[in-house]
C-alpha atoms as a PDB file:
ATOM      1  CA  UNK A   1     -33.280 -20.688  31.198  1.00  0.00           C
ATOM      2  CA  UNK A   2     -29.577 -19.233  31.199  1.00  0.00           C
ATOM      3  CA  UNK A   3     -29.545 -15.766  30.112  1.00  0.00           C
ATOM      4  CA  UNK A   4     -27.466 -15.298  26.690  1.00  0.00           C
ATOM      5  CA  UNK A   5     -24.717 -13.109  27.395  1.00  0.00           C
ATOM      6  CA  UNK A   6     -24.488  -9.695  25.610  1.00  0.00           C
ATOM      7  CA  UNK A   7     -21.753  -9.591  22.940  1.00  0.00           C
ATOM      8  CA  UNK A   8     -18.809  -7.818  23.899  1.00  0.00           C
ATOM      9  CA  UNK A   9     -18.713  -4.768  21.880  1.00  0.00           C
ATOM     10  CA  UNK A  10     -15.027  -4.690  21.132  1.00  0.00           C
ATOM     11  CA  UNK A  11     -15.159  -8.681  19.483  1.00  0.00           C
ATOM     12  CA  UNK A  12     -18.480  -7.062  17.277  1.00  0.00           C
ATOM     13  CA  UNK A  13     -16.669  -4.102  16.339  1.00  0.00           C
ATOM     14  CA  UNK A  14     -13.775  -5.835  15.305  1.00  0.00           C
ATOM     15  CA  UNK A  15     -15.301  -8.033  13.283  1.00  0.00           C
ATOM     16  CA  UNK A  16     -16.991  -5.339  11.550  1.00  0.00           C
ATOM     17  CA  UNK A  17     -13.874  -4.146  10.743  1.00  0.00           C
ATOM     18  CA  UNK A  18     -12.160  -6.672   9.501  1.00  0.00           C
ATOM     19  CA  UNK A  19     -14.887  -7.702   7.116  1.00  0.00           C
ATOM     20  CA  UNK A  20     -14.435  -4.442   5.849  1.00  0.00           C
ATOM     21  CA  UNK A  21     -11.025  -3.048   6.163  1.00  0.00           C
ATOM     22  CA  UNK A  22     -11.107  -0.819   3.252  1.00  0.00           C
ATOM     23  CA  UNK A  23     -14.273   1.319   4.896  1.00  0.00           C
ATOM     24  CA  UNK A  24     -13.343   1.096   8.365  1.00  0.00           C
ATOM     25  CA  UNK A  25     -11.239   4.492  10.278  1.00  0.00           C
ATOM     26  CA  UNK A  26      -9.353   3.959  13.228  1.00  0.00           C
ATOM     27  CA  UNK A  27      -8.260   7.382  15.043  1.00  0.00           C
ATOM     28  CA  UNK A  28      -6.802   8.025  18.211  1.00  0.00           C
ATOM     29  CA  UNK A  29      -5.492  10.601  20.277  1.00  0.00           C
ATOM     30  CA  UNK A  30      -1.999  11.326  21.637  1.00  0.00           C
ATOM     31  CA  UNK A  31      -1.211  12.878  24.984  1.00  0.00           C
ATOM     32  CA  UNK A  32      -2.477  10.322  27.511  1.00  0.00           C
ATOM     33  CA  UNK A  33      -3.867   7.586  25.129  1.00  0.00           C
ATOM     34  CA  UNK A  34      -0.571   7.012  23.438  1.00  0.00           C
ATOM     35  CA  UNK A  35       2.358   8.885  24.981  1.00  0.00           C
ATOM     36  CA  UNK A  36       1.672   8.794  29.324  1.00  0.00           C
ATOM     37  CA  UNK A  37       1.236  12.208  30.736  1.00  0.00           C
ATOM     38  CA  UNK A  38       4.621  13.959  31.686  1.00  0.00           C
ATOM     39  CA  UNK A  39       5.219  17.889  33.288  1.00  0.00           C
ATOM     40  CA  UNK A  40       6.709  18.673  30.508  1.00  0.00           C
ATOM     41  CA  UNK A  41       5.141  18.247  27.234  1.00  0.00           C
ATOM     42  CA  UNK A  42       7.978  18.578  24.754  1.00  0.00           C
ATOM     43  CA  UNK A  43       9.350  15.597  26.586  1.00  0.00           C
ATOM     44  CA  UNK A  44       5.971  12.829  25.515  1.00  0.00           C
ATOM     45  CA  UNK A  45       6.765   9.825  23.703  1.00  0.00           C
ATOM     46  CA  UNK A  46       4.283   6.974  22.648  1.00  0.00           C
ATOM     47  CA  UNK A  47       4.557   3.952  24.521  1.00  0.00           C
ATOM     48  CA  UNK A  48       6.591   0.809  23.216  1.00  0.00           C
ATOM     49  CA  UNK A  49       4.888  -0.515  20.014  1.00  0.00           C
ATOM     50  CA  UNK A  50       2.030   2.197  19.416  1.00  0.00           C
ATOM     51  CA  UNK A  51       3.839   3.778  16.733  1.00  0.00           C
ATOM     52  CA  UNK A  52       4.493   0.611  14.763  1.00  0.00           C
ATOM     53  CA  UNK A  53       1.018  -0.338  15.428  1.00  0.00           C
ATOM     54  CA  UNK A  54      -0.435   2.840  13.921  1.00  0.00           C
ATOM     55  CA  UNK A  55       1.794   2.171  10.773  1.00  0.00           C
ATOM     56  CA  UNK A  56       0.567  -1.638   9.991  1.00  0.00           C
ATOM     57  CA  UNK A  57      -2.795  -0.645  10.309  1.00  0.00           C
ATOM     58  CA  UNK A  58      -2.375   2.202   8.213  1.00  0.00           C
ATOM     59  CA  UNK A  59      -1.453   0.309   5.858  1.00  0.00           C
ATOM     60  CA  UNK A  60      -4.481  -2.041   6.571  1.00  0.00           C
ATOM     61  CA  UNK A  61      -7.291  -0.322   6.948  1.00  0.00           C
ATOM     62  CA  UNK A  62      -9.209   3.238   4.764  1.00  0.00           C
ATOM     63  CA  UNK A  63      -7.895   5.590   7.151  1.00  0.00           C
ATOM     64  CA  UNK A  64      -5.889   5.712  10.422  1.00  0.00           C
ATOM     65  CA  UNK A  65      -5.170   8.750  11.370  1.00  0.00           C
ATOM     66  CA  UNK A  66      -3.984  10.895  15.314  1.00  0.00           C
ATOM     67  CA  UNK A  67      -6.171  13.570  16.583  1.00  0.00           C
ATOM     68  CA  UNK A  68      -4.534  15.940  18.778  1.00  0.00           C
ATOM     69  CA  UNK A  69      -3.864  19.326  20.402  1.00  0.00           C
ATOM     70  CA  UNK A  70      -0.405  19.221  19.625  1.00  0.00           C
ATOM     71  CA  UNK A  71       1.115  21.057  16.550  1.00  0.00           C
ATOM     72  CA  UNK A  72       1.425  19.063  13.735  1.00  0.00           C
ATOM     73  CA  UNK A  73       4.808  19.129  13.256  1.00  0.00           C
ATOM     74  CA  UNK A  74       5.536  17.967  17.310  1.00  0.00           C
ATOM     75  CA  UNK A  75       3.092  14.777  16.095  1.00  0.00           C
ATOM     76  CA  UNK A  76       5.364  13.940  12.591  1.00  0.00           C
ATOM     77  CA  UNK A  77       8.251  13.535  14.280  1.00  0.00           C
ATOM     78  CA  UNK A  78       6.077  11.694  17.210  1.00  0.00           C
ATOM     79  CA  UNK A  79       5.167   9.131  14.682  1.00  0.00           C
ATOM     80  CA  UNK A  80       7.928   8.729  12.600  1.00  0.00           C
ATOM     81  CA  UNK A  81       6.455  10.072   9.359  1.00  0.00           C
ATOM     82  CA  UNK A  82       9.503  11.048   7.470  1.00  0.00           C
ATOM     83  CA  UNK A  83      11.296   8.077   8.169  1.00  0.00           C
ATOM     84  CA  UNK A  84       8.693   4.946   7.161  1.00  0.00           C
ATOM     85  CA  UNK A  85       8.083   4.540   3.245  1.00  0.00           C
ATOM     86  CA  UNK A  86       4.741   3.711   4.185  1.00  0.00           C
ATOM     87  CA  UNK A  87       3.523   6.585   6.506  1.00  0.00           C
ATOM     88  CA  UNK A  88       2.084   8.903   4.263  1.00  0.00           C
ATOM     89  CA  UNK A  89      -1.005   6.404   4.765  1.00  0.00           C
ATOM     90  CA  UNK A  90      -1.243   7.942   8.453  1.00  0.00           C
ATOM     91  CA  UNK A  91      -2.983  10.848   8.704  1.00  0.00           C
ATOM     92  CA  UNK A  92      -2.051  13.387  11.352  1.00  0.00           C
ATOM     93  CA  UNK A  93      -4.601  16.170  12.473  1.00  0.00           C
ATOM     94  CA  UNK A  94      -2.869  18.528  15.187  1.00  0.00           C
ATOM     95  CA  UNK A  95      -4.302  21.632  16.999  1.00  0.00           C
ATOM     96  CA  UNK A  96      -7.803  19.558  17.133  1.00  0.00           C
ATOM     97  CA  UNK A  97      -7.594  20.580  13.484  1.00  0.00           C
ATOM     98  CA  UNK A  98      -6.421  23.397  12.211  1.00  0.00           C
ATOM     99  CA  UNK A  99      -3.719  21.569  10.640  1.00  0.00           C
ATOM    100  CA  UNK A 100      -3.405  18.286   9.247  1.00  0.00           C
ATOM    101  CA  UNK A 101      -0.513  16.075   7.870  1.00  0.00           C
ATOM    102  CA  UNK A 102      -0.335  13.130   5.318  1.00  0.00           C
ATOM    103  CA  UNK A 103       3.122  11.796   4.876  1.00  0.00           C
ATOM    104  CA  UNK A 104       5.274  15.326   4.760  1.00  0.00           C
ATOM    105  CA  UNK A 105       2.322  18.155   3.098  1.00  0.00           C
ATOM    106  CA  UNK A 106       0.908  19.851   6.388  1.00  0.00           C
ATOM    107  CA  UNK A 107      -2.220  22.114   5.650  1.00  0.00           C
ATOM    108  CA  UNK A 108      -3.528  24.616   7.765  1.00  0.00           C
ATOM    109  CA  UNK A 109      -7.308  25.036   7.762  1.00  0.00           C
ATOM    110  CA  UNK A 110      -8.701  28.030   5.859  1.00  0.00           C
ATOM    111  CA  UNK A 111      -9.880  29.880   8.514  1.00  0.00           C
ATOM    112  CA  UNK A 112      -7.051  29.831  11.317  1.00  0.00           C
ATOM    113  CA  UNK A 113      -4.987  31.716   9.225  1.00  0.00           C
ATOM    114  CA  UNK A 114      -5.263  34.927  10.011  1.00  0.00           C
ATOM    115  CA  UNK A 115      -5.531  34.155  14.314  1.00  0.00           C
ATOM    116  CA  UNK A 116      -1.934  34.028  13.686  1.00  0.00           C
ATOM    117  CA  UNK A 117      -0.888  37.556  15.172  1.00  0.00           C
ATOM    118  CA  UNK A 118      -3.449  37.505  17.621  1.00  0.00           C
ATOM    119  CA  UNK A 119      -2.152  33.876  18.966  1.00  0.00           C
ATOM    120  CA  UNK A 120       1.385  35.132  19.020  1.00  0.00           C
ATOM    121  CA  UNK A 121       1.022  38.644  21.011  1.00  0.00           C
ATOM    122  CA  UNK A 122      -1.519  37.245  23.409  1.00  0.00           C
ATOM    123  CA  UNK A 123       1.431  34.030  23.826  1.00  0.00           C
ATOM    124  CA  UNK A 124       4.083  36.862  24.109  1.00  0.00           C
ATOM    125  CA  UNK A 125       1.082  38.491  27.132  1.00  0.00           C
ATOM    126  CA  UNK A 126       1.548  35.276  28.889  1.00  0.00           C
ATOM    127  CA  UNK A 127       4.696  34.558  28.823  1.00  0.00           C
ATOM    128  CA  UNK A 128       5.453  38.177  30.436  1.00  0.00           C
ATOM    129  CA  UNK A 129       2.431  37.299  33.295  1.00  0.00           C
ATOM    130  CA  UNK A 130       2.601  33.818  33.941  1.00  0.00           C
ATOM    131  CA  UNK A 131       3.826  33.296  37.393  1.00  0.00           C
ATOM    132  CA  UNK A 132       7.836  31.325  36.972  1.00  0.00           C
ATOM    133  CA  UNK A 133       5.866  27.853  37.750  1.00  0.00           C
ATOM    134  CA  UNK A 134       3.599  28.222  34.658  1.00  0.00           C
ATOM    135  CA  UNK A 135       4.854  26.798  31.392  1.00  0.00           C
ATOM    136  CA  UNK A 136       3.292  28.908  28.473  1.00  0.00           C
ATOM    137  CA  UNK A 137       3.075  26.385  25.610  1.00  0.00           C
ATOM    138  CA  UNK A 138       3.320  27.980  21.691  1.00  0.00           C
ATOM    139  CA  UNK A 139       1.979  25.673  19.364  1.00  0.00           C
ATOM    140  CA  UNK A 140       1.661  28.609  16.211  1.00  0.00           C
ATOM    141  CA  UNK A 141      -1.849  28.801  16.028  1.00  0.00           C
ATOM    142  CA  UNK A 142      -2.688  28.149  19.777  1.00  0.00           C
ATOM    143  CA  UNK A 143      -1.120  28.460  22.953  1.00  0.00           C
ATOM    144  CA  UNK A 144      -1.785  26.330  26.191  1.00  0.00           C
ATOM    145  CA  UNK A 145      -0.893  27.093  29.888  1.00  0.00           C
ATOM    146  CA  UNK A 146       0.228  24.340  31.555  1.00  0.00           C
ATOM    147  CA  UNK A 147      -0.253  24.318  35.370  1.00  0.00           C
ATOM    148  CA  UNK A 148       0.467  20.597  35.990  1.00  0.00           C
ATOM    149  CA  UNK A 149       3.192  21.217  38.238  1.00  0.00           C
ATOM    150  CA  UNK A 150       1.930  24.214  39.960  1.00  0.00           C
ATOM    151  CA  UNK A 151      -1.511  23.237  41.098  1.00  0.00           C
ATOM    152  CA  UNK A 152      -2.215  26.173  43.291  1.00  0.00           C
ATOM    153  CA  UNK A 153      -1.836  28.834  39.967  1.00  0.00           C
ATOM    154  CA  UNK A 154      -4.899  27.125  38.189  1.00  0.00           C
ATOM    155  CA  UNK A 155      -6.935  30.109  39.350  1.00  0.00           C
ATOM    156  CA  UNK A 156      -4.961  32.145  37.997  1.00  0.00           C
ATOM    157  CA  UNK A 157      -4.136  30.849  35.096  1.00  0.00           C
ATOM    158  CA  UNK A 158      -8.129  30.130  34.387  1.00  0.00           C
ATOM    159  CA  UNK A 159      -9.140  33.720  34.708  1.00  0.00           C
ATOM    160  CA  UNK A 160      -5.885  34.996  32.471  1.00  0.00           C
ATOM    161  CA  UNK A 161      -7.269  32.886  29.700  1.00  0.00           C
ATOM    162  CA  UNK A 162     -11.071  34.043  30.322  1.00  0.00           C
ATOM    163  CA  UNK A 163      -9.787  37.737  29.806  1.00  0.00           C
ATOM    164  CA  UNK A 164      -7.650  37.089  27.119  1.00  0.00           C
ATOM    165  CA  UNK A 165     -10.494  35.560  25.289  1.00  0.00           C
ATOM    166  CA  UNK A 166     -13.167  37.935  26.027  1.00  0.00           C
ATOM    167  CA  UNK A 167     -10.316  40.971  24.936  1.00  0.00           C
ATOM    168  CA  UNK A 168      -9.018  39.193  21.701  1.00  0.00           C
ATOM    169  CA  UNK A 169     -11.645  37.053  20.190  1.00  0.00           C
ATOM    170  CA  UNK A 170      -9.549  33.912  20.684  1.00  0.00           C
ATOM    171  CA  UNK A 171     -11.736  30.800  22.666  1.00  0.00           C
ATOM    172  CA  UNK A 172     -10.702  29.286  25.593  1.00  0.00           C
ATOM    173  CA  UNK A 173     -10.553  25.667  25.954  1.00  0.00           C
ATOM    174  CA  UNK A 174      -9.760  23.961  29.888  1.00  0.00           C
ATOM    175  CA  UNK A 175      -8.147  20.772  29.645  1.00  0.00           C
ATOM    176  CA  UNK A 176      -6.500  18.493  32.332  1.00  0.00           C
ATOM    177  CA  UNK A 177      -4.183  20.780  34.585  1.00  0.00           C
ATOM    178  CA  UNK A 178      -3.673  23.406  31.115  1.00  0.00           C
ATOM    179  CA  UNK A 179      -5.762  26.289  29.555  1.00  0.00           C
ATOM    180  CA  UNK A 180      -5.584  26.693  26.204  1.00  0.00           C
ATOM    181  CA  UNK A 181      -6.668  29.511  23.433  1.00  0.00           C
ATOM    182  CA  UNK A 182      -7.634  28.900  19.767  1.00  0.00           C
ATOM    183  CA  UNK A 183      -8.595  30.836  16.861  1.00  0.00           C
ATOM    184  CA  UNK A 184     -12.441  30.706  16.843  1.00  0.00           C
ATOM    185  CA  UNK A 185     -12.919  28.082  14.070  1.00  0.00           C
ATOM    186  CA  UNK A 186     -15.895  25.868  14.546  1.00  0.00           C
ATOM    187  CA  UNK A 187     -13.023  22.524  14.332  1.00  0.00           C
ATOM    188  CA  UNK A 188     -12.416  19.605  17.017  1.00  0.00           C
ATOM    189  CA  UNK A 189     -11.414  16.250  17.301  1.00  0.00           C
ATOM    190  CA  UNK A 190     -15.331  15.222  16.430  1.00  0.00           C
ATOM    191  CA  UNK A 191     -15.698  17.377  13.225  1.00  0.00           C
ATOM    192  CA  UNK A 192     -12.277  16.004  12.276  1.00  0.00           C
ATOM    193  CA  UNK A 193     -13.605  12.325  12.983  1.00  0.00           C
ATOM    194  CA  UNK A 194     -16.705  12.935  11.139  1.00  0.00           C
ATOM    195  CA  UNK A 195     -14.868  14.325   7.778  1.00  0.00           C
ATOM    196  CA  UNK A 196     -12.812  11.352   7.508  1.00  0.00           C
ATOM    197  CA  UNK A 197     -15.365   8.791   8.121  1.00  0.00           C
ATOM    198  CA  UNK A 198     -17.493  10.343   4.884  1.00  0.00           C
ATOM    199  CA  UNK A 199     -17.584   7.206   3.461  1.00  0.00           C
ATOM    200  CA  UNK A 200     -16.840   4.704   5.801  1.00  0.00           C
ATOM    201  CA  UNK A 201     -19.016   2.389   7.646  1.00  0.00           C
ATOM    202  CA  UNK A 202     -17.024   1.790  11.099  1.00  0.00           C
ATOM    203  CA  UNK A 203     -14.995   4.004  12.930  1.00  0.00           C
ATOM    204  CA  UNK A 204     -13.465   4.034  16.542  1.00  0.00           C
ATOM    205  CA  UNK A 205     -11.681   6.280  18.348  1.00  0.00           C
ATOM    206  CA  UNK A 206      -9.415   6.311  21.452  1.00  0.00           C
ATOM    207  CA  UNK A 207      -8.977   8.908  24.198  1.00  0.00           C
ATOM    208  CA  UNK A 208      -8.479   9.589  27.664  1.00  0.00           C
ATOM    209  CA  UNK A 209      -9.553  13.696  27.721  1.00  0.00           C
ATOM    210  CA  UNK A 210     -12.616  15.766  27.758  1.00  0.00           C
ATOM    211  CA  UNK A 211     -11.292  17.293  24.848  1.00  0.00           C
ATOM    212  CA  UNK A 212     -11.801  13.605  22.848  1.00  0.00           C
ATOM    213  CA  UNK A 213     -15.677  14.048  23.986  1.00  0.00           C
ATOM    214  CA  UNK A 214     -16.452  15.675  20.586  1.00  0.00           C
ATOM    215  CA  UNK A 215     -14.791  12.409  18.769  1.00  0.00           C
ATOM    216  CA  UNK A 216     -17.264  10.429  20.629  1.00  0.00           C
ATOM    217  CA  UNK A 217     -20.286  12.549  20.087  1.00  0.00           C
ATOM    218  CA  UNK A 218     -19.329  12.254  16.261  1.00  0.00           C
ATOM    219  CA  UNK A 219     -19.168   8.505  16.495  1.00  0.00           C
ATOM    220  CA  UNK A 220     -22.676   8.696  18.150  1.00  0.00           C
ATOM    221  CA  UNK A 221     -24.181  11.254  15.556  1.00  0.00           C
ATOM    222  CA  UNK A 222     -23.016   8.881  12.644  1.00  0.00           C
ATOM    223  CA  UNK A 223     -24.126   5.550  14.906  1.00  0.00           C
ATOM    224  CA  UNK A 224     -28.129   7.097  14.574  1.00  0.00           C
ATOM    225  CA  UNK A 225     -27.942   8.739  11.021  1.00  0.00           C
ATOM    226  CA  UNK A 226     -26.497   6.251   8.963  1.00  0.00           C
ATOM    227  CA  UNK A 227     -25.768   2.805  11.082  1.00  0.00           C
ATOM    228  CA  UNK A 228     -21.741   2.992  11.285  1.00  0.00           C
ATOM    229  CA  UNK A 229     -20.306   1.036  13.061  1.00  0.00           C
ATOM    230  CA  UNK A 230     -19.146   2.817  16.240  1.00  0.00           C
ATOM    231  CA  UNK A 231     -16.413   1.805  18.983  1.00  0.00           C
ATOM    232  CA  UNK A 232     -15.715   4.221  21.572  1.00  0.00           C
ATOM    233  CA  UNK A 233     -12.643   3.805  23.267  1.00  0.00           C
ATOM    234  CA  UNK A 234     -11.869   5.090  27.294  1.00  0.00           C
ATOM    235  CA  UNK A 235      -7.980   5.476  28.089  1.00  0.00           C
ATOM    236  CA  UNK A 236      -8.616   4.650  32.078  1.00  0.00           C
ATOM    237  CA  UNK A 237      -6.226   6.964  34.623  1.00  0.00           C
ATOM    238  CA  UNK A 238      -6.155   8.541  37.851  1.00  0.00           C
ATOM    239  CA  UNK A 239      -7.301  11.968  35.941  1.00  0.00           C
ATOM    240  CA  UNK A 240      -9.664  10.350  33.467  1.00  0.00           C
ATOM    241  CA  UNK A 241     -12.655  12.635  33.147  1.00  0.00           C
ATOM    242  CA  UNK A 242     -16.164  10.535  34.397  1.00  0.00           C
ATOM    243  CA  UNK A 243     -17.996  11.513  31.482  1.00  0.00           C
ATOM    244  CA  UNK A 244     -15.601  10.244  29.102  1.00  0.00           C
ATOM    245  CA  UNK A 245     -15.287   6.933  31.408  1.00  0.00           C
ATOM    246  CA  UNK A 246     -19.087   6.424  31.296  1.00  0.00           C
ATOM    247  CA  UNK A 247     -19.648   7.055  27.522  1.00  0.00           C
ATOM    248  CA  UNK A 248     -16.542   4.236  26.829  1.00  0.00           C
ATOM    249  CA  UNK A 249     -18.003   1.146  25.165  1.00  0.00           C
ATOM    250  CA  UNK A 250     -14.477  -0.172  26.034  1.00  0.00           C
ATOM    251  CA  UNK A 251     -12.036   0.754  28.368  1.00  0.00           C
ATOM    252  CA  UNK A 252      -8.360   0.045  28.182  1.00  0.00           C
ATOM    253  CA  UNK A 253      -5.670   0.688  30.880  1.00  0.00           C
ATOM    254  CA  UNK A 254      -3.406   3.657  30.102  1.00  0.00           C
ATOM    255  CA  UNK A 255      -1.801   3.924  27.064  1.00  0.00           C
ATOM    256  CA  UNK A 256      -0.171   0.754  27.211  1.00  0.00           C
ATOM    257  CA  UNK A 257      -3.748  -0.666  27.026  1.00  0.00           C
ATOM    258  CA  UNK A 258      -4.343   1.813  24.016  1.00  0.00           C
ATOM    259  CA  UNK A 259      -1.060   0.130  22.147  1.00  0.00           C
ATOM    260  CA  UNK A 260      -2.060  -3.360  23.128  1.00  0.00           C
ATOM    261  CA  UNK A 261      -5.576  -2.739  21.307  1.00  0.00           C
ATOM    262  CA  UNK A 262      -4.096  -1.599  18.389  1.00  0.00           C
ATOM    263  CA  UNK A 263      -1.632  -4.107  18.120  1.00  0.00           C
ATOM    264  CA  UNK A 264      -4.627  -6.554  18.293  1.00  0.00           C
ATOM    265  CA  UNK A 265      -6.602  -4.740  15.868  1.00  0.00           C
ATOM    266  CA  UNK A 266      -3.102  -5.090  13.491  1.00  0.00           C
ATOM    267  CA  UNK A 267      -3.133  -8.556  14.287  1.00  0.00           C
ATOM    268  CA  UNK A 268      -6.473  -9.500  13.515  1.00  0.00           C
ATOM    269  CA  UNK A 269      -6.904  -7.505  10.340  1.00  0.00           C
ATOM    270  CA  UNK A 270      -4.076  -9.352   9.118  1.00  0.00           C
END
């Protein structure tokens, strides 16, 4: 007897969520699941079509919304919210968090706040010890060291951001080739995830970093408690982390793959 093959889990998932387009969330980070990885960050863009993609299904689906450690503002401009009538149905949620976007009103979270001075001297430390080849990243209420094209000062850079954390309070975070410090406020991309799919009952989320683990653990706690409907989404690269590859329930090449699986998620919720 021929064994019945298992059913893909991107074909079930889909339609799940095209049944139900008004309860279904589709998130998604930005660095290296939209926009490829570059040395220097102010220079990312999204691939060709991701944007509009994130707009038609915005206007699609109950919420669609980028998760990411870049400030807000960085992410508006990004995704064109100021310049599409429709885009204050795309929700943007930078610093993993601490501030969040719908159509032009940015919010900072309650908490983060008051890290602000602390963020800004310890930035101003770095900047004045980071060897030349280290970019010091501001992003207003966290800061990131970027050592992606000066391998050989990761050391360095790791143990600045240790003692800077243990001296000011502020938690460190190590991401590909970058440390980074934030205010500590119990936030990430998974508590974020988890808020806006309240009421939903399918989410999925795309990402290429340990730092989109939480998103996926969130997807996982709501997957046992209350039966969502759960898609996991791996952005596949040279750097991807193995974790993140082996917890996928899809994977997708790059962030062209990410733009060509939201363009078919556009196209079938049509």
């Amino acid at each position: 007897m021929r064994a019945v093959p298992a059913p893909d889990p991107l074909d079930t998932w889909v339609a799940h969520a095209v049944e139900k387009p008004g309860a279904t969330g589709i998130f998604t980070d930005f660095d290296g699941t939209l926009a490829p990885i570059v040395d220097d960050p102010a220079a990312a863009r999204a691939v060709d079509g991701a944007v509009d993609a994130l707009h038609r299904l915005a206007a699609r689906f109950g919420v669609v919304a980028v998760i990411s450690g870049r400030p807000v503002r960085f992410l508006m401009d990004r995704l064109e919210l100021s310049t599409r009538p429709q885009a204050t149905n795309l929700v943007v949620a930078g610093l993993y968090g601490l501030e969040r976007a719908r159509g032009s009103a940015v919010e900072l979270h309650p908490d983060a706040g008051r890290w602000a001075e602390a963020v800004a001297d310890a930035a101003a430390r770095a900047e004045a010890d980071a060897p030349p080849d280290v970019l010091v990243e501001r992003k207003g209420l966290s800061f990131t060291l970027h050592v992606r094209t000066s391998p050989m000062s990761a050391d360095w850079a790791r143990s600045w951001i240790e003692a800077c954390a243990a001296a000011t309070g502020l938690v460190s975070h190590p991401a590909r080739m970058s440390y980074e410090l934030r205010p500590p406020v119990e936030i990430d991309k998974g508590t974020v995830v988890a808020e806006l799919l309240d009421d939903m009952s399918a989410g999925c989320f795309l990402g290429d970093d340990l730092g989109d683990l939480p998103a996926f653990d969130a997807l996982d706690r709501l997957t046992a408690d209350r039966g969502l409907a759960g898609l996991k989404v791996g952005v596949r690269s040279a750097e991807a982390p193995q974790e993140l590859i082996e917890r996928a329930d899809v994977l997708v090449e790059g962030p062209v793959g990410s733009a060509q699986l939201l363009e078919r998620l556009g196209l079938d919720g049509a």
